[in-house]
C-alpha atoms as a PDB file:
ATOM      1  CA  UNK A   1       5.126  -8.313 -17.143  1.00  0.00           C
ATOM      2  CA  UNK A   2       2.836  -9.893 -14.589  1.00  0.00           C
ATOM      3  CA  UNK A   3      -0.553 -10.840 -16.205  1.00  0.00           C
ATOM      4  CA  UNK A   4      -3.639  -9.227 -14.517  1.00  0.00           C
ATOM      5  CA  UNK A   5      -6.118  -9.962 -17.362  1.00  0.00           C
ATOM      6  CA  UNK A   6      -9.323 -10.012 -16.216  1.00  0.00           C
ATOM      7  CA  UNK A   7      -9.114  -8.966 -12.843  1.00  0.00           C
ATOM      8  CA  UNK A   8     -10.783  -6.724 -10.774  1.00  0.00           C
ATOM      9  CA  UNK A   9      -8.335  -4.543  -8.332  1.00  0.00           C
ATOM     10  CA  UNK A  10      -9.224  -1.940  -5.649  1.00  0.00           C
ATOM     11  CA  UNK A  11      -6.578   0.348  -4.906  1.00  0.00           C
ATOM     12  CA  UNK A  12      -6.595   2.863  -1.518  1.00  0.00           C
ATOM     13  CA  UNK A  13      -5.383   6.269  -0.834  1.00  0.00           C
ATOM     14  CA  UNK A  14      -4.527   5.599  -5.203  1.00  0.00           C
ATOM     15  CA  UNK A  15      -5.153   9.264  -6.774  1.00  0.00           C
ATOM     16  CA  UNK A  16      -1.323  10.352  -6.343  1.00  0.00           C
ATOM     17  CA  UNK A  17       1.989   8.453  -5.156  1.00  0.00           C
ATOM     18  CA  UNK A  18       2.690   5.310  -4.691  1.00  0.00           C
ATOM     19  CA  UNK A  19      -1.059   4.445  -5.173  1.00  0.00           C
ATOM     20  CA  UNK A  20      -0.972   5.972  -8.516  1.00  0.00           C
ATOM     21  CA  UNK A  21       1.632   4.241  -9.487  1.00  0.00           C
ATOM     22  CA  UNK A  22       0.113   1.314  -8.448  1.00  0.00           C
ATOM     23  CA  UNK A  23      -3.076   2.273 -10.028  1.00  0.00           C
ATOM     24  CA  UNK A  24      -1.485   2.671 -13.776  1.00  0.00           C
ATOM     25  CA  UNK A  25       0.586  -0.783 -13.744  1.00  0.00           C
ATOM     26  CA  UNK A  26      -2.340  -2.673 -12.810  1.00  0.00           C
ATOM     27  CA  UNK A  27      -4.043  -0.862 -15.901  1.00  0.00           C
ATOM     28  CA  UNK A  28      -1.342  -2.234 -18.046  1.00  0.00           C
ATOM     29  CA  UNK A  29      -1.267  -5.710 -17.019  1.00  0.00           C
ATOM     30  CA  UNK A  30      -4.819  -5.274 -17.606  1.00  0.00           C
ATOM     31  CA  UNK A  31      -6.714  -5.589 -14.606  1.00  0.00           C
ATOM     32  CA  UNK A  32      -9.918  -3.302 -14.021  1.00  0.00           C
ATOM     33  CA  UNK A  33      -9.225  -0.838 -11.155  1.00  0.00           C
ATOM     34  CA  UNK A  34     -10.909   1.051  -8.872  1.00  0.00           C
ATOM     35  CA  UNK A  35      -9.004   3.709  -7.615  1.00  0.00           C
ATOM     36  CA  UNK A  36     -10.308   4.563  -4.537  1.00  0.00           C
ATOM     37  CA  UNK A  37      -9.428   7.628  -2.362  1.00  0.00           C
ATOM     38  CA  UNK A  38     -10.772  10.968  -0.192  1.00  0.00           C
ATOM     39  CA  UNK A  39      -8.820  13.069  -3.144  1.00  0.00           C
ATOM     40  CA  UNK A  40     -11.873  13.588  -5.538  1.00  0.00           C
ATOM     41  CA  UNK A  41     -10.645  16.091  -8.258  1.00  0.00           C
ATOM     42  CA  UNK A  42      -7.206  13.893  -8.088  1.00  0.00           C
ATOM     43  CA  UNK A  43      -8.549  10.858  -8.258  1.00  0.00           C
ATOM     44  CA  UNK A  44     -11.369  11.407 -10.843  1.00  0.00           C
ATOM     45  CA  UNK A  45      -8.592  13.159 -13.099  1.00  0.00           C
ATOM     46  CA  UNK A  46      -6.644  10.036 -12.831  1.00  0.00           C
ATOM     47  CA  UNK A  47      -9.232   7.698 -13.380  1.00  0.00           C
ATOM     48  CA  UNK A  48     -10.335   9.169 -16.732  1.00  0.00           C
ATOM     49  CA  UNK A  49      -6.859   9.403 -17.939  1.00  0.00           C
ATOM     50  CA  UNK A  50      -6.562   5.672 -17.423  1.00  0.00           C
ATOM     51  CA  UNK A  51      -9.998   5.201 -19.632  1.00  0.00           C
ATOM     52  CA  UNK A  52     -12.956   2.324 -19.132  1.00  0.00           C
ATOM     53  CA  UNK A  53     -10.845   0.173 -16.870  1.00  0.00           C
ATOM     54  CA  UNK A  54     -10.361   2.534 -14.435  1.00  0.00           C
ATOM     55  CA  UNK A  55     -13.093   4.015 -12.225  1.00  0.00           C
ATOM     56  CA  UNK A  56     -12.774   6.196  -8.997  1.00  0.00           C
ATOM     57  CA  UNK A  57     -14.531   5.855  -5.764  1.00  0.00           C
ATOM     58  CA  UNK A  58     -14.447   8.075  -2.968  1.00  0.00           C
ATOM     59  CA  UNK A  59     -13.430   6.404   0.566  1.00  0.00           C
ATOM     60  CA  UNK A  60     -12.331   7.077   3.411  1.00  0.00           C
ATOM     61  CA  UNK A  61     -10.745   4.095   4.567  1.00  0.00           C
ATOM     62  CA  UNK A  62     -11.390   4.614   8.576  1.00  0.00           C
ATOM     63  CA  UNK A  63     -15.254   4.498   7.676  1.00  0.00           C
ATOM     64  CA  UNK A  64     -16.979   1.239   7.877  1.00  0.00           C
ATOM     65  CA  UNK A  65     -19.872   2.472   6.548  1.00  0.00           C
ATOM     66  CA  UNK A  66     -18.168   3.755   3.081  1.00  0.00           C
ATOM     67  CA  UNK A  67     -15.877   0.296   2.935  1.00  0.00           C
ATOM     68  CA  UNK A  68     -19.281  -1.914   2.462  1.00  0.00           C
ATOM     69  CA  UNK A  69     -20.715   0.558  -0.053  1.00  0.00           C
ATOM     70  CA  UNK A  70     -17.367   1.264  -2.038  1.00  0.00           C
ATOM     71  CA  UNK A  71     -17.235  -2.987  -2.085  1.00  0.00           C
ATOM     72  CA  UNK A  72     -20.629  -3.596  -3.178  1.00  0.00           C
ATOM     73  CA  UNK A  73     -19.938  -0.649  -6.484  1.00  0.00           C
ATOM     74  CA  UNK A  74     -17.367  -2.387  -7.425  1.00  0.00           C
ATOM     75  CA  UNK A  75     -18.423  -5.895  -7.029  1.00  0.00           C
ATOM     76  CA  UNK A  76     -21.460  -4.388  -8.567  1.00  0.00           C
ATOM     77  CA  UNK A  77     -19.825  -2.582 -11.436  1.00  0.00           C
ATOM     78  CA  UNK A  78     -17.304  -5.188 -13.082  1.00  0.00           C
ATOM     79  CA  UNK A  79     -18.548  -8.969 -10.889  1.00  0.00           C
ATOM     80  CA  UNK A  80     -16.359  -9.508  -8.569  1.00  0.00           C
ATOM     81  CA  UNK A  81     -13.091  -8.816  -6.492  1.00  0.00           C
ATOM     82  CA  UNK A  82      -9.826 -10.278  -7.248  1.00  0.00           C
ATOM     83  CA  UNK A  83      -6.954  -7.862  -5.346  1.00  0.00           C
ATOM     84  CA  UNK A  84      -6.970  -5.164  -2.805  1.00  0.00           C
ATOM     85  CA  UNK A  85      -4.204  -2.916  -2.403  1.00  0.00           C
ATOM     86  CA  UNK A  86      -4.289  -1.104   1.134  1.00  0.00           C
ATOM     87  CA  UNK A  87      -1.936   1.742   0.113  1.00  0.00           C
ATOM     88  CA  UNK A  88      -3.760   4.899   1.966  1.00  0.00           C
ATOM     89  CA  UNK A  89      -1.196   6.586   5.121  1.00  0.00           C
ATOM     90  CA  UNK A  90      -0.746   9.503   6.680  1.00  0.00           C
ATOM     91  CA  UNK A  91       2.312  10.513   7.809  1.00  0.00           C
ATOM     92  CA  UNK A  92       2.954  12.840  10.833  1.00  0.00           C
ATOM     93  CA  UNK A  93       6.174  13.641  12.508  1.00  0.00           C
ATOM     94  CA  UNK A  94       6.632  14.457  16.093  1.00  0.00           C
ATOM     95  CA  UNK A  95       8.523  13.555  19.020  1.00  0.00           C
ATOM     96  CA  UNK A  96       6.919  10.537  21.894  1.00  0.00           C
ATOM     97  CA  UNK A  97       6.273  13.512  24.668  1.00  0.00           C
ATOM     98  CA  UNK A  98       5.064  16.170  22.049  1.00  0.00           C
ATOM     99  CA  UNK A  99       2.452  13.433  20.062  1.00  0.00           C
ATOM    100  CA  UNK A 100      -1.013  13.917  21.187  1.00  0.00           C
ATOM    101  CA  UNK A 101      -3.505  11.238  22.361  1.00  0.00           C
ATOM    102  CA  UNK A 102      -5.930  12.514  18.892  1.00  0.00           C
ATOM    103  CA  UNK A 103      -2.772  13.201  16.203  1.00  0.00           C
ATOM    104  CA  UNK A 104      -1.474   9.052  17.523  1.00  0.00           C
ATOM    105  CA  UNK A 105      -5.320   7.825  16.442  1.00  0.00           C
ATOM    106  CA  UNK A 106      -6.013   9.958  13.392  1.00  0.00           C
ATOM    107  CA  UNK A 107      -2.511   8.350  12.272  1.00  0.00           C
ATOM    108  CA  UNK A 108      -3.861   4.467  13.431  1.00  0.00           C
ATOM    109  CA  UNK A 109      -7.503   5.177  11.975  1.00  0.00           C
ATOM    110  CA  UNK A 110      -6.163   5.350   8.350  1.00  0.00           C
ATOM    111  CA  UNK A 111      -3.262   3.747   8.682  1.00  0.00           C
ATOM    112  CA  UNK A 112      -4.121   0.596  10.849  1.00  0.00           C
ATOM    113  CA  UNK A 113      -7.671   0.480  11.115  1.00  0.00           C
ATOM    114  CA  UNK A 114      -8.115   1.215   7.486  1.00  0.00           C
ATOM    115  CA  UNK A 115      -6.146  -1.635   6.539  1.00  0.00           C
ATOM    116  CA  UNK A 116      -8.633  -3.952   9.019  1.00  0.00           C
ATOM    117  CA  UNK A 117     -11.611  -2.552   7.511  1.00  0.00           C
ATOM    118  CA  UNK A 118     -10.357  -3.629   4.164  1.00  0.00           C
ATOM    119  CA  UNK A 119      -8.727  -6.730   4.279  1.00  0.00           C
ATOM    120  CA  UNK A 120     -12.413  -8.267   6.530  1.00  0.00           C
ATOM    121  CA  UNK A 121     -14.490  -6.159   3.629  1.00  0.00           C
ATOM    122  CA  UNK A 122     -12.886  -7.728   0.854  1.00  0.00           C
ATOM    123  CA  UNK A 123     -13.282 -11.824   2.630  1.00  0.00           C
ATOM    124  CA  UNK A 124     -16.520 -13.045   1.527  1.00  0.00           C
ATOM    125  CA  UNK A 125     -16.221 -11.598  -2.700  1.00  0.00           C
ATOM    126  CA  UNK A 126     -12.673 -12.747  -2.577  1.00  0.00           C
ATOM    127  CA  UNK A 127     -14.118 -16.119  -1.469  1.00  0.00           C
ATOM    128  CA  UNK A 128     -16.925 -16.109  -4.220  1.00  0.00           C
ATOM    129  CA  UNK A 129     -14.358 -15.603  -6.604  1.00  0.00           C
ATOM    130  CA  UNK A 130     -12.601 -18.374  -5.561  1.00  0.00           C
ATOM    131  CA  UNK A 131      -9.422 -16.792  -3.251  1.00  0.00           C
ATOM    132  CA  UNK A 132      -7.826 -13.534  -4.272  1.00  0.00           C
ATOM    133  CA  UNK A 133      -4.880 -11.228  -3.447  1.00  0.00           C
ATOM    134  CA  UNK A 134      -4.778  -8.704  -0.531  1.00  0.00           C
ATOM    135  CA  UNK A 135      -1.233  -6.460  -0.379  1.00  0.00           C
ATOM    136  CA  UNK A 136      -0.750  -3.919   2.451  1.00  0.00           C
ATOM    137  CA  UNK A 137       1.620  -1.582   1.770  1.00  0.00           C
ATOM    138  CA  UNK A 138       3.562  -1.197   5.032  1.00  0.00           C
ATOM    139  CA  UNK A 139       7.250   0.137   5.599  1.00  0.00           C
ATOM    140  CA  UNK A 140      10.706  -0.153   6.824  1.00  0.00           C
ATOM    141  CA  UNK A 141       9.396   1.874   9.800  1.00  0.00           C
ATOM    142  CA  UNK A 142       7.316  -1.589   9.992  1.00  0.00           C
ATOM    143  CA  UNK A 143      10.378  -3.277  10.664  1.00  0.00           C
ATOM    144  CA  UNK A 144      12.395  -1.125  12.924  1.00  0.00           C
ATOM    145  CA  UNK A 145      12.188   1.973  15.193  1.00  0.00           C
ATOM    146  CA  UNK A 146      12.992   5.706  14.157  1.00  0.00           C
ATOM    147  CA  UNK A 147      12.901   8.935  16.342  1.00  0.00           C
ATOM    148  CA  UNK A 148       9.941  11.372  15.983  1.00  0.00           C
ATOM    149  CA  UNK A 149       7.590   8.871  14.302  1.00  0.00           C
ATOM    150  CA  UNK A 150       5.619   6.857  16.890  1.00  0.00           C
ATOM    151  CA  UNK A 151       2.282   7.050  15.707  1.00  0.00           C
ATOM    152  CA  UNK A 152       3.433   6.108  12.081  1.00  0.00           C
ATOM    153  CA  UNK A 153       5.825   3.329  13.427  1.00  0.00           C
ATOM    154  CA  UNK A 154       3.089   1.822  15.278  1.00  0.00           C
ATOM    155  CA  UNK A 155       0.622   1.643  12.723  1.00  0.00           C
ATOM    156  CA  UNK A 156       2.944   0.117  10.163  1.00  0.00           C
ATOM    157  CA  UNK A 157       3.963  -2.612  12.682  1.00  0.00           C
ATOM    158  CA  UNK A 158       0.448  -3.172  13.371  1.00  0.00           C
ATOM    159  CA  UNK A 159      -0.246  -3.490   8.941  1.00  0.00           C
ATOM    160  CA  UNK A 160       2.822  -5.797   9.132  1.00  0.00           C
ATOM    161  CA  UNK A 161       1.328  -8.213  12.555  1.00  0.00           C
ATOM    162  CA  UNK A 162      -2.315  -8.336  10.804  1.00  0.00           C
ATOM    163  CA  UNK A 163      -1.202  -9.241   7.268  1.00  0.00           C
ATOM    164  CA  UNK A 164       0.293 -12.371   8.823  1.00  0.00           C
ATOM    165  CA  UNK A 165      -2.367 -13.334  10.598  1.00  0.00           C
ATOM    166  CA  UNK A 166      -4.862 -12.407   7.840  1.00  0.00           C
ATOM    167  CA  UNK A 167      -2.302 -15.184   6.060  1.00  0.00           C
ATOM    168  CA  UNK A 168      -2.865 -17.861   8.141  1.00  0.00           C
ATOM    169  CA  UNK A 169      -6.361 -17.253   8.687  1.00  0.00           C
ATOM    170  CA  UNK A 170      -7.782 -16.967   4.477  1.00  0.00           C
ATOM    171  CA  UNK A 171      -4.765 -19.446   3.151  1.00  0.00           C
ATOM    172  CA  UNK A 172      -7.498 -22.340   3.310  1.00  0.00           C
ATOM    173  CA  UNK A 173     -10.175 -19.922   1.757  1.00  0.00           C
ATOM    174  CA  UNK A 174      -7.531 -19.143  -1.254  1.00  0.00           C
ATOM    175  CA  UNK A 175      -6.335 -15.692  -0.429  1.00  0.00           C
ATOM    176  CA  UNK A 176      -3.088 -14.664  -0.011  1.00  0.00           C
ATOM    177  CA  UNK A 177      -2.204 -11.769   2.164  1.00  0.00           C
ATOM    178  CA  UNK A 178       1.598  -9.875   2.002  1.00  0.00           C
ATOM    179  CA  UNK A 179       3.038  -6.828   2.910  1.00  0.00           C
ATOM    180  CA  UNK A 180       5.538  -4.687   1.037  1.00  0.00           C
ATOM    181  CA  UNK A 181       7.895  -2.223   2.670  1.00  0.00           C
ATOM    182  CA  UNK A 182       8.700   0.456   1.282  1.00  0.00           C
ATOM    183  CA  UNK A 183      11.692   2.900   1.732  1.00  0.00           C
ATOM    184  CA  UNK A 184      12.086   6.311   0.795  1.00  0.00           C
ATOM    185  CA  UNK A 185       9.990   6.472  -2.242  1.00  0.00           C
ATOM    186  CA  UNK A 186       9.571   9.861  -4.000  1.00  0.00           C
ATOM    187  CA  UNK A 187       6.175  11.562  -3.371  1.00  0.00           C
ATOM    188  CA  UNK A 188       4.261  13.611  -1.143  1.00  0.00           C
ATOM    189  CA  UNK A 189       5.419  12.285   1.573  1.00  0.00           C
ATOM    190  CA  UNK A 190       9.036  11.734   0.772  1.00  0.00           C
ATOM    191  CA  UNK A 191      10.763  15.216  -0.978  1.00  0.00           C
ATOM    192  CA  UNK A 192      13.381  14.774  -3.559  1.00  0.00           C
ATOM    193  CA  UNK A 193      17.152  14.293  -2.076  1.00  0.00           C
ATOM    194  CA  UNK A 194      17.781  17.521  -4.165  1.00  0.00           C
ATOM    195  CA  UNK A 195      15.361  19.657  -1.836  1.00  0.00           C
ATOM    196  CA  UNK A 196      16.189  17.818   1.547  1.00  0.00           C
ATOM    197  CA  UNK A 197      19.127  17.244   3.099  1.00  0.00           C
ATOM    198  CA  UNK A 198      18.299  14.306   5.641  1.00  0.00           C
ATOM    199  CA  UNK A 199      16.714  11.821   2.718  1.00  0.00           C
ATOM    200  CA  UNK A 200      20.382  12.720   0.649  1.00  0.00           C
ATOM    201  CA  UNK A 201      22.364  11.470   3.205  1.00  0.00           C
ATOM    202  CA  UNK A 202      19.814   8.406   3.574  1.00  0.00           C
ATOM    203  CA  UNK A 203      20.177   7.855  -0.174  1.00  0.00           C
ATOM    204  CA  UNK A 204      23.739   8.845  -0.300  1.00  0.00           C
ATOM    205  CA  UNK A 205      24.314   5.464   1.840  1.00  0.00           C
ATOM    206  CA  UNK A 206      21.793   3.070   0.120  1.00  0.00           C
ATOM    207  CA  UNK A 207      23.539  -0.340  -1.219  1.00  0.00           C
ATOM    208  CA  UNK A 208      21.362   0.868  -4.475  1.00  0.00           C
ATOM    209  CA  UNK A 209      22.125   4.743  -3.869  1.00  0.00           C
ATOM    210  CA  UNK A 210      18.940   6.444  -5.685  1.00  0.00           C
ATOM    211  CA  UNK A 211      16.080   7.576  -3.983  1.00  0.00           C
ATOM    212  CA  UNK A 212      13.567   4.708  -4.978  1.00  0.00           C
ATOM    213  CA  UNK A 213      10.269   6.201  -7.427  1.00  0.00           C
ATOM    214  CA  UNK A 214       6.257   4.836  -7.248  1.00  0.00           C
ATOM    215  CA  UNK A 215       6.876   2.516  -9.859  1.00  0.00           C
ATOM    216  CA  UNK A 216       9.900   0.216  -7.820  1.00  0.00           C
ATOM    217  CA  UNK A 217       6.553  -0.232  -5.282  1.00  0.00           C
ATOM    218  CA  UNK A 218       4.016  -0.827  -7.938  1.00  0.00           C
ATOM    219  CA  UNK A 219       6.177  -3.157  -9.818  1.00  0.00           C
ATOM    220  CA  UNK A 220       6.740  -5.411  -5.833  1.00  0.00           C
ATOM    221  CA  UNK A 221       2.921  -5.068  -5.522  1.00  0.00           C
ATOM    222  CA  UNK A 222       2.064  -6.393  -9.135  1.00  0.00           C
ATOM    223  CA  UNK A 223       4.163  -9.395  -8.815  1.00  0.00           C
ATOM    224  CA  UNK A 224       2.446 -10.101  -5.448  1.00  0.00           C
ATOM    225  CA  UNK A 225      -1.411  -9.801  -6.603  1.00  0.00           C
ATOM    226  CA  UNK A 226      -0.166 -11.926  -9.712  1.00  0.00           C
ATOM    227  CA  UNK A 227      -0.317 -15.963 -10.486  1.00  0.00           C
ATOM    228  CA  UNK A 228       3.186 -15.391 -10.164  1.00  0.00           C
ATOM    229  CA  UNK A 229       3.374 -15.776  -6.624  1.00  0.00           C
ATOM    230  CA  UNK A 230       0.552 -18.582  -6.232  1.00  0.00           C
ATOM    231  CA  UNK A 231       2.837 -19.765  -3.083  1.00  0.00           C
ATOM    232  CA  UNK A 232       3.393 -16.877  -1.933  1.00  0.00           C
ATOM    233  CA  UNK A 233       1.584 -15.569   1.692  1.00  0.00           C
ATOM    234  CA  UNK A 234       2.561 -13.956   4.860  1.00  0.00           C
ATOM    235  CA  UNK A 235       5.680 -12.580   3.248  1.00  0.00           C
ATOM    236  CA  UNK A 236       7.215  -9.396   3.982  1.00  0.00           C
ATOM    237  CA  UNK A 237       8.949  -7.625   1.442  1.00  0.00           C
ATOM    238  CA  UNK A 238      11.556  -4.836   1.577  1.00  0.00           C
ATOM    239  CA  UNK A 239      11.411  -2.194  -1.525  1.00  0.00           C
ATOM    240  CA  UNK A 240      13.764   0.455  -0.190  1.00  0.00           C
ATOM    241  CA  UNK A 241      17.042   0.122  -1.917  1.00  0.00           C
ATOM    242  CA  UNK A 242      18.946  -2.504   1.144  1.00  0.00           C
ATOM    243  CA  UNK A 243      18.332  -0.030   3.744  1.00  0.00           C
ATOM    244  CA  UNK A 244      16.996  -2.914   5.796  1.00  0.00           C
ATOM    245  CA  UNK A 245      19.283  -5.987   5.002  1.00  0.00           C
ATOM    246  CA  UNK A 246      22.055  -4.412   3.480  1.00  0.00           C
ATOM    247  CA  UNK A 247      22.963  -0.593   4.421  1.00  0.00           C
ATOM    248  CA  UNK A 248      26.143   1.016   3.670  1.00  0.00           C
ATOM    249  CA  UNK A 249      28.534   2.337   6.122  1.00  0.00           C
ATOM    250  CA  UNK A 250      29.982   5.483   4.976  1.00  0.00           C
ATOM    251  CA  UNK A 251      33.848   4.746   5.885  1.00  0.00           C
ATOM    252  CA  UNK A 252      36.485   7.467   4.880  1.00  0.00           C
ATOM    253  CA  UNK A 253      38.173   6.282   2.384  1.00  0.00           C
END
């Protein structure tokens, strides 16, 4: 397992899902975590379960305001900032003509404009600590088009655009920014192929034919804020069972 000893990690939209299973592996590797979300009973629930190296902090990552302060706690609290995770999405489905001007920007606030706020929030402790890891947590709807989801499309092309110039641009400074993509991932957002018929037949046809679970994405994520990709930046990376790269075709046999 990656080694995270010592670190300090701030994890968005990280009381359930993908963030909480982001949350809990960077607990084991050792890292100090501040699980950060709008979720409060979730979140403080989970932060206690994880014990002392675990604290929660309510944000709502579209505020600038709460960014600075939720920053300065934790840089406060434990010295520094080593990783930032910007996991927090909303998800809305609805067809181009039936999407309304405010559902498109309550989808790019969080999604797109939270992930700004915290990658230029994070800069200058990263940099006083010597570089440091940012990870936004994209999609495969980051890397191609799919019917009824514009406004969550467009955001997760934007994460996927700003991590890689966030690369280029903190590379000198020591940071290292990637994105990871994830597929269908079981969680709130994503029901189990047992309940719904459309992610079955997506998993049905997966070169790895499982529906993937929080902990494929947290494992991807901990490798990436880890020593273990030192040379690592600007990357994009896939965790959806080769529905990207390598999809089955379901020929009759």
């Amino acid at each position: 397992m990656e080694d995270l000893k010592g670190k300090v990690a701030l994890v968005t939209g990280a009381a359930r899902g993908i963030g909480e299973g982001i949350a809990r592996a960077f607990v084991q590797a050792g890292s100090r975590v501040a699980i950060a979300d709008i979720l409060d009973e979730e979140g403080r629930a989970l932060a206690t379960s994880l014990g002392p190296q675990a604290r929660y902090c309510h944000l709502d990552v579209g505020d600038e305001t709460q960014w600075s302060a939720v920053v300065s706690q934790v840089v406060d609290a434990w010295g520094g900032l080593d990783v930032l995770v910007n996991n927090a999405a909303i998800l809305r489905f609805s067809r181009l003509a039936d999407t309304s001007l405010d559902d498109y920007l309550s989808v790019m606030r969080v999604n797109q404009v939270g992930t700004f706020l915290g990658m230029r929030a994070v800069v200058a402790p990263m940099v006083r600590r010597g570089g440091g890891s940012i990870v936004n947590i994209s999609s495969v709807d980051g890397m191609k088009g799919s019917n009824n989801l514009v406004s969550y499309a467009a955001s997760k092309w934007a994460v996927r655009g700003m991590t890689k110039v966030a690369a280029q641009e903190l590379g000198a400074q020591g940071i290292r920014v990637n994105s990871v993509h994830p597929g269908s991932i079981l969680s709130h957002m994503t029901p189990s192929p047992a309940d719904n018929p459309v992610v079955a037949d997506i998993v049905a046809n997966l070169a790895i034919p499982r529906i993937g679970l929080p902990a494929d994405v947290a494992d991807a994520v901990l490798f990436l804020a880890s020593a273990q990709s030192r040379y690592i930046t600007g990357c994009e990376l896939p965790v959806d069972g080769g529905f990207i790269n390598c999809r089955r075709i379901p020929f009759d046999a």
